[in-house]
C-alpha atoms as a PDB file:
ATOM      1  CA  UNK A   1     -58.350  48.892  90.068  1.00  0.00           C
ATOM      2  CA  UNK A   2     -61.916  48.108  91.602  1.00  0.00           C
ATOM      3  CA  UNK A   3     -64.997  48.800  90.497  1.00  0.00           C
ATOM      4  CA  UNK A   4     -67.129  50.981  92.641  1.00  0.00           C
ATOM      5  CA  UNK A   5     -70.635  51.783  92.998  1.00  0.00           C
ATOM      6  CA  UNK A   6     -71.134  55.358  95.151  1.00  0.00           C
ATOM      7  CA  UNK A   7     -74.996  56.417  95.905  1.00  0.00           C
ATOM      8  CA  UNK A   8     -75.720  59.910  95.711  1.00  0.00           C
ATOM      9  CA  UNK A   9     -73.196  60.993  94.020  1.00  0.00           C
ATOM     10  CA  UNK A  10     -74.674  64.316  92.045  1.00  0.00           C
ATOM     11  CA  UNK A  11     -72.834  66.760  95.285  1.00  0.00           C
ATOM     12  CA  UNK A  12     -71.826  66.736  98.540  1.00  0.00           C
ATOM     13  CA  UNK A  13     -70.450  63.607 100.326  1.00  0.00           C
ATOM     14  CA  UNK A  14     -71.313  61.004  97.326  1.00  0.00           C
ATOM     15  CA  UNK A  15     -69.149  63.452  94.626  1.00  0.00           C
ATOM     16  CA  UNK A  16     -66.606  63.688  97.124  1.00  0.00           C
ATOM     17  CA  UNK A  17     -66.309  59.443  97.364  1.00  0.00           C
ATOM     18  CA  UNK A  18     -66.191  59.254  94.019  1.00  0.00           C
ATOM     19  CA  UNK A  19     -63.099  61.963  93.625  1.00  0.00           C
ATOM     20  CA  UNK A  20     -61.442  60.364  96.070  1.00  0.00           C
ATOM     21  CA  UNK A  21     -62.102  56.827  94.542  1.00  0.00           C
ATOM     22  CA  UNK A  22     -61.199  57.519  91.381  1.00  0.00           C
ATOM     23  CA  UNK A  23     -57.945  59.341  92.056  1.00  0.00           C
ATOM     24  CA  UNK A  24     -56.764  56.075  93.113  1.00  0.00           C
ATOM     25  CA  UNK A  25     -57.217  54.581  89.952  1.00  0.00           C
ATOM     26  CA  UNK A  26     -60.733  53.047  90.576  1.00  0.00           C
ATOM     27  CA  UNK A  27     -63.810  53.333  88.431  1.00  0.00           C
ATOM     28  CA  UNK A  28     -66.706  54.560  89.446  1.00  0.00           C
ATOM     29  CA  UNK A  29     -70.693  54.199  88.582  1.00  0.00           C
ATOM     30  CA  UNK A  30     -71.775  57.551  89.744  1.00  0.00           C
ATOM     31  CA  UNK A  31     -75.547  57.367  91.054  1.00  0.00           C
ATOM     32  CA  UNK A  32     -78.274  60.069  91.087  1.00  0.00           C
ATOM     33  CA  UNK A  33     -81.374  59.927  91.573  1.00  0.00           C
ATOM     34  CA  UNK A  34     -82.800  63.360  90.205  1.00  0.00           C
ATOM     35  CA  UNK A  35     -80.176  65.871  89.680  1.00  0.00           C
ATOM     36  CA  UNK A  36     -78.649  64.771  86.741  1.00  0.00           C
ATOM     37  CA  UNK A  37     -76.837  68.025  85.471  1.00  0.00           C
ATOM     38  CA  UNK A  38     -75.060  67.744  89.052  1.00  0.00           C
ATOM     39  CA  UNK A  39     -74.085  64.731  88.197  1.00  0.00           C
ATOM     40  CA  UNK A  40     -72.863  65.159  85.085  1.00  0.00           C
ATOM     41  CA  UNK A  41     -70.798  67.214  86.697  1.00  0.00           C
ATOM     42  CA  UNK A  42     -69.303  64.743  89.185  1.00  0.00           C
ATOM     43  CA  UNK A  43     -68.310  62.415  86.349  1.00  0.00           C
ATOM     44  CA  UNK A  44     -66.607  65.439  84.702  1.00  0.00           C
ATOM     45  CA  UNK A  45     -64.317  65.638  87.417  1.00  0.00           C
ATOM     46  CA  UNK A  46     -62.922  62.428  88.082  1.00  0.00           C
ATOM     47  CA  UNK A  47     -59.622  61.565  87.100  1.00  0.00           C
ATOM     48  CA  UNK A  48     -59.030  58.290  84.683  1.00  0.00           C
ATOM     49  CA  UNK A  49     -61.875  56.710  82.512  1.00  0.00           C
ATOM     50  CA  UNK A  50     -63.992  53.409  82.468  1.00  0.00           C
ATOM     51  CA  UNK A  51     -66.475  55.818  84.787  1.00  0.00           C
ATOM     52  CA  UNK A  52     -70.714  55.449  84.546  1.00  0.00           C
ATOM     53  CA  UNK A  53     -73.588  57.802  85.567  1.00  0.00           C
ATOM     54  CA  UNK A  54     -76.617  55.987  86.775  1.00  0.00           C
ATOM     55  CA  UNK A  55     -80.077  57.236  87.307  1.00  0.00           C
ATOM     56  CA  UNK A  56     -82.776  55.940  90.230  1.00  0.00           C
ATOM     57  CA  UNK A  57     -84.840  56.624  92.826  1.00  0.00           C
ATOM     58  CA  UNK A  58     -83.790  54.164  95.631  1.00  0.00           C
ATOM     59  CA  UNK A  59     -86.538  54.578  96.801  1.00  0.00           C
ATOM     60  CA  UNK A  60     -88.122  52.105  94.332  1.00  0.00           C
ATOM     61  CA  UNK A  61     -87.139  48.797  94.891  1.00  0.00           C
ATOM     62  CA  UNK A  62     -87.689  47.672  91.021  1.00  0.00           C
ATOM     63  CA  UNK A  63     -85.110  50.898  90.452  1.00  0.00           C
ATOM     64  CA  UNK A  64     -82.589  49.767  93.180  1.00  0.00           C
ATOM     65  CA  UNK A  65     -82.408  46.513  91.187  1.00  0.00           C
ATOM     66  CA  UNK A  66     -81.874  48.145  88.350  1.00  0.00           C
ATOM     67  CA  UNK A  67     -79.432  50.178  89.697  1.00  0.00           C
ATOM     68  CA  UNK A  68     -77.114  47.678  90.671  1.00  0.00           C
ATOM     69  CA  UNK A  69     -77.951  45.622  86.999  1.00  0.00           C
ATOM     70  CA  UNK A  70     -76.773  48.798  85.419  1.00  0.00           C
ATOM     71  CA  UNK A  71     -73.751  49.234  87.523  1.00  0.00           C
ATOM     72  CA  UNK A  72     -72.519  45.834  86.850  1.00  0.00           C
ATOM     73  CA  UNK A  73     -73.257  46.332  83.307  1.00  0.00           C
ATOM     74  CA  UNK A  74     -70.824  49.627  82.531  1.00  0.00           C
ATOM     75  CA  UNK A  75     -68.333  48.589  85.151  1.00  0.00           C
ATOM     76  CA  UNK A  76     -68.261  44.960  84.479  1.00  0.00           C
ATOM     77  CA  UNK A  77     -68.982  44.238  87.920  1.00  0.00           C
ATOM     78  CA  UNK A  78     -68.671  45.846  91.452  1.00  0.00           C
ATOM     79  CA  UNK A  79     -66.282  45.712  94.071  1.00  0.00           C
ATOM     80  CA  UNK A  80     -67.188  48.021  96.913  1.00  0.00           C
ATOM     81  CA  UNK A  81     -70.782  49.534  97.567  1.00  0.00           C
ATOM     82  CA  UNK A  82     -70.907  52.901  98.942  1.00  0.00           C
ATOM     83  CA  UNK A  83     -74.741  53.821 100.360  1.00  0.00           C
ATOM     84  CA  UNK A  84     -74.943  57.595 100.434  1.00  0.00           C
ATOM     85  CA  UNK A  85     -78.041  58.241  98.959  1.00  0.00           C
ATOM     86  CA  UNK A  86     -80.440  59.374 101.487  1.00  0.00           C
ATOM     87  CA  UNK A  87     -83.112  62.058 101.869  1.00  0.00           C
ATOM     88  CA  UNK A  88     -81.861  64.582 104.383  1.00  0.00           C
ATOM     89  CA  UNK A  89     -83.083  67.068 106.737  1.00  0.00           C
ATOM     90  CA  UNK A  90     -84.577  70.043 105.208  1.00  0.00           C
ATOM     91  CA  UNK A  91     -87.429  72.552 105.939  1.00  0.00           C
ATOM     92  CA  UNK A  92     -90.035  70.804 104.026  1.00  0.00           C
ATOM     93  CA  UNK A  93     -89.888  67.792 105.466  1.00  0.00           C
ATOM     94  CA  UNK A  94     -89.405  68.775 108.950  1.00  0.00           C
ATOM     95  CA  UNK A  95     -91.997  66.647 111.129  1.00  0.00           C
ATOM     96  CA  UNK A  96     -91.487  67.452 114.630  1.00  0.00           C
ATOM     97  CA  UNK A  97     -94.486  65.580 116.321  1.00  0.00           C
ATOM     98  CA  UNK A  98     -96.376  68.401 118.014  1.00  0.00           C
ATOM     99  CA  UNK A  99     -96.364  70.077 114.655  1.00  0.00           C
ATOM    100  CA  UNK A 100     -97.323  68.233 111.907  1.00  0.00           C
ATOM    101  CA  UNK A 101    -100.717  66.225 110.465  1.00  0.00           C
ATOM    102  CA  UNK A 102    -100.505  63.118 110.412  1.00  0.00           C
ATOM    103  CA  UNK A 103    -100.652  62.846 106.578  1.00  0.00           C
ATOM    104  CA  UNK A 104     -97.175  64.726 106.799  1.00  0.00           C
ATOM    105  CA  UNK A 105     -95.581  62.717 109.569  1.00  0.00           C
ATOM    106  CA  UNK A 106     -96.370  59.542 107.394  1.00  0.00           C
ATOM    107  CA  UNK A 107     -94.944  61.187 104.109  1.00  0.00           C
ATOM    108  CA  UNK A 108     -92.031  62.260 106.070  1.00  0.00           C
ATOM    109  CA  UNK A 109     -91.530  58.857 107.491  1.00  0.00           C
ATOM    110  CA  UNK A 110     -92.081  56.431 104.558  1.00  0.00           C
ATOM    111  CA  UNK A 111     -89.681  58.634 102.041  1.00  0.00           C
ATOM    112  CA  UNK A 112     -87.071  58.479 104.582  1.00  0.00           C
ATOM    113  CA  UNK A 113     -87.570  55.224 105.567  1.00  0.00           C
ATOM    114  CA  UNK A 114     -87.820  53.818 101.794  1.00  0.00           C
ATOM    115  CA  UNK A 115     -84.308  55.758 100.524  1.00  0.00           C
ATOM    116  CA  UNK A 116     -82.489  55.434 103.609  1.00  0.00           C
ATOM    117  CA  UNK A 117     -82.604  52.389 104.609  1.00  0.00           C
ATOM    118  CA  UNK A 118     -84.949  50.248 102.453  1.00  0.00           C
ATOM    119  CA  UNK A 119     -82.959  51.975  99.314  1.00  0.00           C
ATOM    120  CA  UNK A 120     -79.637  51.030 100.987  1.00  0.00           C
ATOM    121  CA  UNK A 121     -80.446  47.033 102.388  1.00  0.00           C
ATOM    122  CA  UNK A 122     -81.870  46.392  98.625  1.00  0.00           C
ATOM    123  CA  UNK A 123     -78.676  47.822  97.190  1.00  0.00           C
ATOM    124  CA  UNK A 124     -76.440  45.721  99.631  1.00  0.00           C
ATOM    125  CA  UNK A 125     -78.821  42.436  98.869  1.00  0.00           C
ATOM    126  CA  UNK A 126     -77.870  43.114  95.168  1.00  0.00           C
ATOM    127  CA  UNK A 127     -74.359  43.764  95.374  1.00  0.00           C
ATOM    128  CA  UNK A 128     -73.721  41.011  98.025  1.00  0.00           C
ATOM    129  CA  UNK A 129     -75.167  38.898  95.480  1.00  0.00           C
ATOM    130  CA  UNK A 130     -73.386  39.545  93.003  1.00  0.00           C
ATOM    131  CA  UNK A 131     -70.017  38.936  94.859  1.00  0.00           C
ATOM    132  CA  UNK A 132     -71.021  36.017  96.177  1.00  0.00           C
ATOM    133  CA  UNK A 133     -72.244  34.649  92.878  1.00  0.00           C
ATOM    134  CA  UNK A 134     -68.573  35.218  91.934  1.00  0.00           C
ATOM    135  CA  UNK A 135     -67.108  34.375  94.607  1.00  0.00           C
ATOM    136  CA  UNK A 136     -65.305  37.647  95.352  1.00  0.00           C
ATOM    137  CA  UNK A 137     -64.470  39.628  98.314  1.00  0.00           C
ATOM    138  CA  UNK A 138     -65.572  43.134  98.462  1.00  0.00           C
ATOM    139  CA  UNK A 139     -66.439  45.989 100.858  1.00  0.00           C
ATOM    140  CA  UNK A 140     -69.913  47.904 101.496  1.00  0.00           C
ATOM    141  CA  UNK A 141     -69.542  51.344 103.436  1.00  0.00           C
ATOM    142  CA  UNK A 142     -72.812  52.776 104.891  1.00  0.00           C
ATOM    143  CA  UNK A 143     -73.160  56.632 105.126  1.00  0.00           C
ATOM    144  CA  UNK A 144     -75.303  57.294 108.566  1.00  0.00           C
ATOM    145  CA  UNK A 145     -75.095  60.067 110.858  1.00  0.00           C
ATOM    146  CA  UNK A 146     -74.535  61.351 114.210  1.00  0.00           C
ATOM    147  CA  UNK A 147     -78.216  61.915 114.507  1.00  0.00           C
ATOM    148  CA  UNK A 148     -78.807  58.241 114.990  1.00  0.00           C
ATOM    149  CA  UNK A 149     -77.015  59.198 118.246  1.00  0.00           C
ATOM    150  CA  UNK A 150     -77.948  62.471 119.774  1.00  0.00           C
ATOM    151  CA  UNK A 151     -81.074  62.499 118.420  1.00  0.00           C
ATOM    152  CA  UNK A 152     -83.254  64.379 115.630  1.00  0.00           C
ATOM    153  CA  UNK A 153     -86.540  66.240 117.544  1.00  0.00           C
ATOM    154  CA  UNK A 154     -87.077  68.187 114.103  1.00  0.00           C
ATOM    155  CA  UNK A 155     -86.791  64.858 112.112  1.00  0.00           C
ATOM    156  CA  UNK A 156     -87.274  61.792 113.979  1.00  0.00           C
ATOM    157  CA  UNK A 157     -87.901  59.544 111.244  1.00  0.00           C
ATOM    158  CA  UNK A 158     -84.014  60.475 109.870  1.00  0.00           C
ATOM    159  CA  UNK A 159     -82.888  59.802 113.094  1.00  0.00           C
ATOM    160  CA  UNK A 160     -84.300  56.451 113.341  1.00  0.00           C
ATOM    161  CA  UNK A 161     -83.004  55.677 109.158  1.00  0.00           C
ATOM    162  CA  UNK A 162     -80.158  56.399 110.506  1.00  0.00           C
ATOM    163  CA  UNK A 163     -79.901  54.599 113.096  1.00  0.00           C
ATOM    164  CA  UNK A 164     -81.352  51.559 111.610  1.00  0.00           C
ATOM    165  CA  UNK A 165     -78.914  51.703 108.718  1.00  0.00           C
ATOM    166  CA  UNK A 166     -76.059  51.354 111.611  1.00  0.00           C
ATOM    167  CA  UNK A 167     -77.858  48.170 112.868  1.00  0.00           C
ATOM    168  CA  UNK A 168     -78.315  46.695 109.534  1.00  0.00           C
ATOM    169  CA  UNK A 169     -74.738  47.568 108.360  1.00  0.00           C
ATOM    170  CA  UNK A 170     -73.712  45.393 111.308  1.00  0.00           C
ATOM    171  CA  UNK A 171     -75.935  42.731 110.714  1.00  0.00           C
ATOM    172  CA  UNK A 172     -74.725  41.924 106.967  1.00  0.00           C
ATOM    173  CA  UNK A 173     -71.136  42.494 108.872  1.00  0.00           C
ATOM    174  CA  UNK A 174     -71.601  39.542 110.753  1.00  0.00           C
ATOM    175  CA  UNK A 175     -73.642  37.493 107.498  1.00  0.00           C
ATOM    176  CA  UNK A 176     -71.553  38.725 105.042  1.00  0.00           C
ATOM    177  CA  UNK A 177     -68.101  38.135 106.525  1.00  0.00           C
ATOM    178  CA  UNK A 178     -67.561  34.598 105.342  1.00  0.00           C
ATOM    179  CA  UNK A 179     -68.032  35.357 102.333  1.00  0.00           C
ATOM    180  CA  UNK A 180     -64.716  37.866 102.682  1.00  0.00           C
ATOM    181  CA  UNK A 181     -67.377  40.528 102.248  1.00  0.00           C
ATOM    182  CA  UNK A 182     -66.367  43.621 104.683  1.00  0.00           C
ATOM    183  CA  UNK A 183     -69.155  45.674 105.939  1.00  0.00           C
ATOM    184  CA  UNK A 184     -68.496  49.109 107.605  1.00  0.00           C
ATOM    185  CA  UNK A 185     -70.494  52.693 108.861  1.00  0.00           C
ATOM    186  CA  UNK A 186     -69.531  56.425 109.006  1.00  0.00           C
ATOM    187  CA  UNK A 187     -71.539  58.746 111.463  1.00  0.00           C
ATOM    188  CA  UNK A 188     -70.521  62.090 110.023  1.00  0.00           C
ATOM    189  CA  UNK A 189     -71.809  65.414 112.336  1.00  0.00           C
ATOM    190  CA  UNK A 190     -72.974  68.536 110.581  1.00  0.00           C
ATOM    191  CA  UNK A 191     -71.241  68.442 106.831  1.00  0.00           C
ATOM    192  CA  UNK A 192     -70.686  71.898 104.588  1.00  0.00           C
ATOM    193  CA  UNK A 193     -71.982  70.281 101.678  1.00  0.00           C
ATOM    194  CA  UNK A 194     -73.487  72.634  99.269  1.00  0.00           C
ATOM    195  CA  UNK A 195     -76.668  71.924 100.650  1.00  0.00           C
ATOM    196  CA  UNK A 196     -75.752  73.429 103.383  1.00  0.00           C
ATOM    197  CA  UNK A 197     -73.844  76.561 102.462  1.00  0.00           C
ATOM    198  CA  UNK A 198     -76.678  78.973 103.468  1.00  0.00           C
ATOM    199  CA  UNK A 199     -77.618  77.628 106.560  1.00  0.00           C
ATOM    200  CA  UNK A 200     -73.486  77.750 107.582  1.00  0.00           C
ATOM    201  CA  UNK A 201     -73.601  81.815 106.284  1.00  0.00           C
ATOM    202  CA  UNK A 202     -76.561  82.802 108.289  1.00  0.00           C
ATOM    203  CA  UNK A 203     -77.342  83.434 111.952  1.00  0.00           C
ATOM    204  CA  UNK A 204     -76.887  79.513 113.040  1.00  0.00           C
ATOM    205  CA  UNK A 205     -73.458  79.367 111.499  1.00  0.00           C
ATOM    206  CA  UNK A 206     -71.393  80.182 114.881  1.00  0.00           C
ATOM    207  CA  UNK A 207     -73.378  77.930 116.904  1.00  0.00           C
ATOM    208  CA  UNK A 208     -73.323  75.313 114.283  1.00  0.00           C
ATOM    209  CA  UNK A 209     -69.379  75.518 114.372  1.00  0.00           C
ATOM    210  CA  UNK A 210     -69.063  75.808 118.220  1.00  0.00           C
ATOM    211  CA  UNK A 211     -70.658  72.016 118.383  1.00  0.00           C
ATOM    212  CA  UNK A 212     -67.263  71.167 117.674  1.00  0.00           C
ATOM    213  CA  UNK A 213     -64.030  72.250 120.052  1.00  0.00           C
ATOM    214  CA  UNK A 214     -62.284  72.474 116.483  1.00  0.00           C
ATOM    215  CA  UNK A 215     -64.732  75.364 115.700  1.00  0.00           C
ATOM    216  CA  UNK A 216     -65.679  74.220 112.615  1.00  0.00           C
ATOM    217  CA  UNK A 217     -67.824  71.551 110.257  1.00  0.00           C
ATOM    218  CA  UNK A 218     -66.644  69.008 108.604  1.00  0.00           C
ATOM    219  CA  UNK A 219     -65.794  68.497 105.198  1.00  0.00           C
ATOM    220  CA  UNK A 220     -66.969  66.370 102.183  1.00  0.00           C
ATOM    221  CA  UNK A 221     -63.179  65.052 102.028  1.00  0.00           C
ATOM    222  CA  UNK A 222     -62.859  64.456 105.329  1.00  0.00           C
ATOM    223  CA  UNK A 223     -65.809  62.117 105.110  1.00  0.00           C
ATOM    224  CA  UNK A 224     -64.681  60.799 102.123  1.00  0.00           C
ATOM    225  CA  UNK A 225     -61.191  59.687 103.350  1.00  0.00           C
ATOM    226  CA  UNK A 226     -62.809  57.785 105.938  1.00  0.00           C
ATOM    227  CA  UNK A 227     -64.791  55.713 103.220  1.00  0.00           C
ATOM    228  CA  UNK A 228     -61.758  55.299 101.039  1.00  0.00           C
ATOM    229  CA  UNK A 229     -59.946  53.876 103.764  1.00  0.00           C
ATOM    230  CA  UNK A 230     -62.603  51.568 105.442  1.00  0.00           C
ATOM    231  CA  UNK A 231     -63.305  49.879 101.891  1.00  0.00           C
ATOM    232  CA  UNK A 232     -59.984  49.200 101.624  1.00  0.00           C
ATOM    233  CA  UNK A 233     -58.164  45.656 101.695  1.00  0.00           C
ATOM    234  CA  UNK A 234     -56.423  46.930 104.641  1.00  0.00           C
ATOM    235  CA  UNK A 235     -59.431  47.869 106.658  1.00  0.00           C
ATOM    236  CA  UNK A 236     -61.181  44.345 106.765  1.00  0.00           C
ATOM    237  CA  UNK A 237     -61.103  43.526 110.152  1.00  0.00           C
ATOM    238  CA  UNK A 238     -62.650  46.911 111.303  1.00  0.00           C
ATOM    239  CA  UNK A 239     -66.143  45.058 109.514  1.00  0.00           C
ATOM    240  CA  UNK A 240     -68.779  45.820 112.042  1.00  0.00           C
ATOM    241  CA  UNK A 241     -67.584  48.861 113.254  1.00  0.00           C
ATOM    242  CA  UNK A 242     -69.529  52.522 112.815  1.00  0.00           C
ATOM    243  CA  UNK A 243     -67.081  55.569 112.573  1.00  0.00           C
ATOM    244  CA  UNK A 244     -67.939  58.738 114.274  1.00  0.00           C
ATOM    245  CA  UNK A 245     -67.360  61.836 111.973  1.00  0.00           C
ATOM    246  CA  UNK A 246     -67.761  64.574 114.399  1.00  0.00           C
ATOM    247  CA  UNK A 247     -64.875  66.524 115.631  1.00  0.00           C
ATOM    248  CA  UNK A 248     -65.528  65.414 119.235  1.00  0.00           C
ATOM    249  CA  UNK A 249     -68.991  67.240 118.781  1.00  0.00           C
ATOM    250  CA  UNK A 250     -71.066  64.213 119.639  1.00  0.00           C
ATOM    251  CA  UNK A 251     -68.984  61.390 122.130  1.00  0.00           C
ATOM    252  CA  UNK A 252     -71.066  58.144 122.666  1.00  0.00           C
ATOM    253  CA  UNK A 253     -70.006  56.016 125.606  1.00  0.00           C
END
């Protein structure tokens, strides 16, 4: 049984990690940073007990702190850090350059850069602390995307989070490592989160399932297996590495 810290957990990829976590006996410290009712309902469905909901906007570096404080407290400690929380794509912040004032491009590009990777390298700075202070092993998995990649016209500064939450997840791979601290990326493509149910129903669906020669999006489980597996004991020496999660829809050479 580890203890297991999963970042935006209320829906979508995060509530899947935590499922699939906690059907293999682990216990999990479900975070959220607004949508508490959602998460509520994450910690409803996972199997076993010993399980915590934690509230904070990563955002905050005094509430990332306090995140990890709080994890430690109601699991008694953490073994593997999952960063999922991030602030994704969505009409209102859309900033494509020839669009937007430039009050907007900087609000666009300071909350993304603040949650997705500022949020995510304080998180790892507490949690590697922590297992270093007692001298355990552990695992961090970063969530990215394939948009660090291929590109993001409509929301360059998610791109670049993305991107630069790759680099810094190998980084700590490399500082972390002799510690016995094992530090990993996924880069899923297009996900059908709930988020993204309506988007997947209208006009773009076809084309958004045609990226792929599967014809189809990926899954929250999908995503999820990959995390449960590259956490794992077994998955140590792939530390370093970033995972595409695309169904071929995106191949970097």
């Amino acid at each position: 049984m580890r203890r297991v810290l999963v970042t935006g957990a209320s829906r979508g990829i995060g509530r899947a990690v935590a499922v699939a976590f906690a059907e293999r006996g682990d216990r999990v410290a479900v975070h959220y940073a607004s949508r508490r009712g959602d998460a509520e309902q994450t910690l409803r469905a996972l199997s076993g007990h010993g399980h915590a909901l934690i509230g904070g906007d990563l955002g905050d570096p005094e509430a990332a702190q306090r995140v990890v404080r709080d994890a430690v407290q109601e699991l008694g400690g953490i073994d593997v850090l999952v960063n999922n929380a991030g602030v994704a794509p969505t009409a209102a912040n859309r900033h494509p350059v020839a669009d937007v004032s430039y009050a907007d491009w900087q609000r666009a590009w300071h909350r993304m850069i603040d949650v997705n990777l500022l949020g995510a390298a304080n998180l790892t700075y507490g949690v590697a602390r922590h297992l270093i202070d007692r001298g355990a092993t552990g695992s961090i998995v970063n969530v990215g995307s394939r948009g660090a990649f291929r590109g993001e016209p409509d929301f360059p500064a998610y791109g670049a989070s993305k991107a630069a939450l790759h680099a810094f997840g190998q980084s700590m791979a490399v500082a972390l490592a002799p510690h016995g601290i094992a530090v990993t990326s996924v880069a899923p493509g297009f996900v059908a989160t709930e988020r993204q149910s309506g988007k997947l129903a209208g006009p773009d669906g076809d084309a958004l399932r045609d990226q792929s020669p599967f014809g189809r999006v990926g899954t929250p489980e999908e995503v999820a297996a990959a995390v449960l597996f590259l956490a794992s004991p077994q998955a140590v020496w792939s530390s370093g590495t970033v995972l595409d999660l695309n169904g071929a829809s995106h191949l970097r050479t």
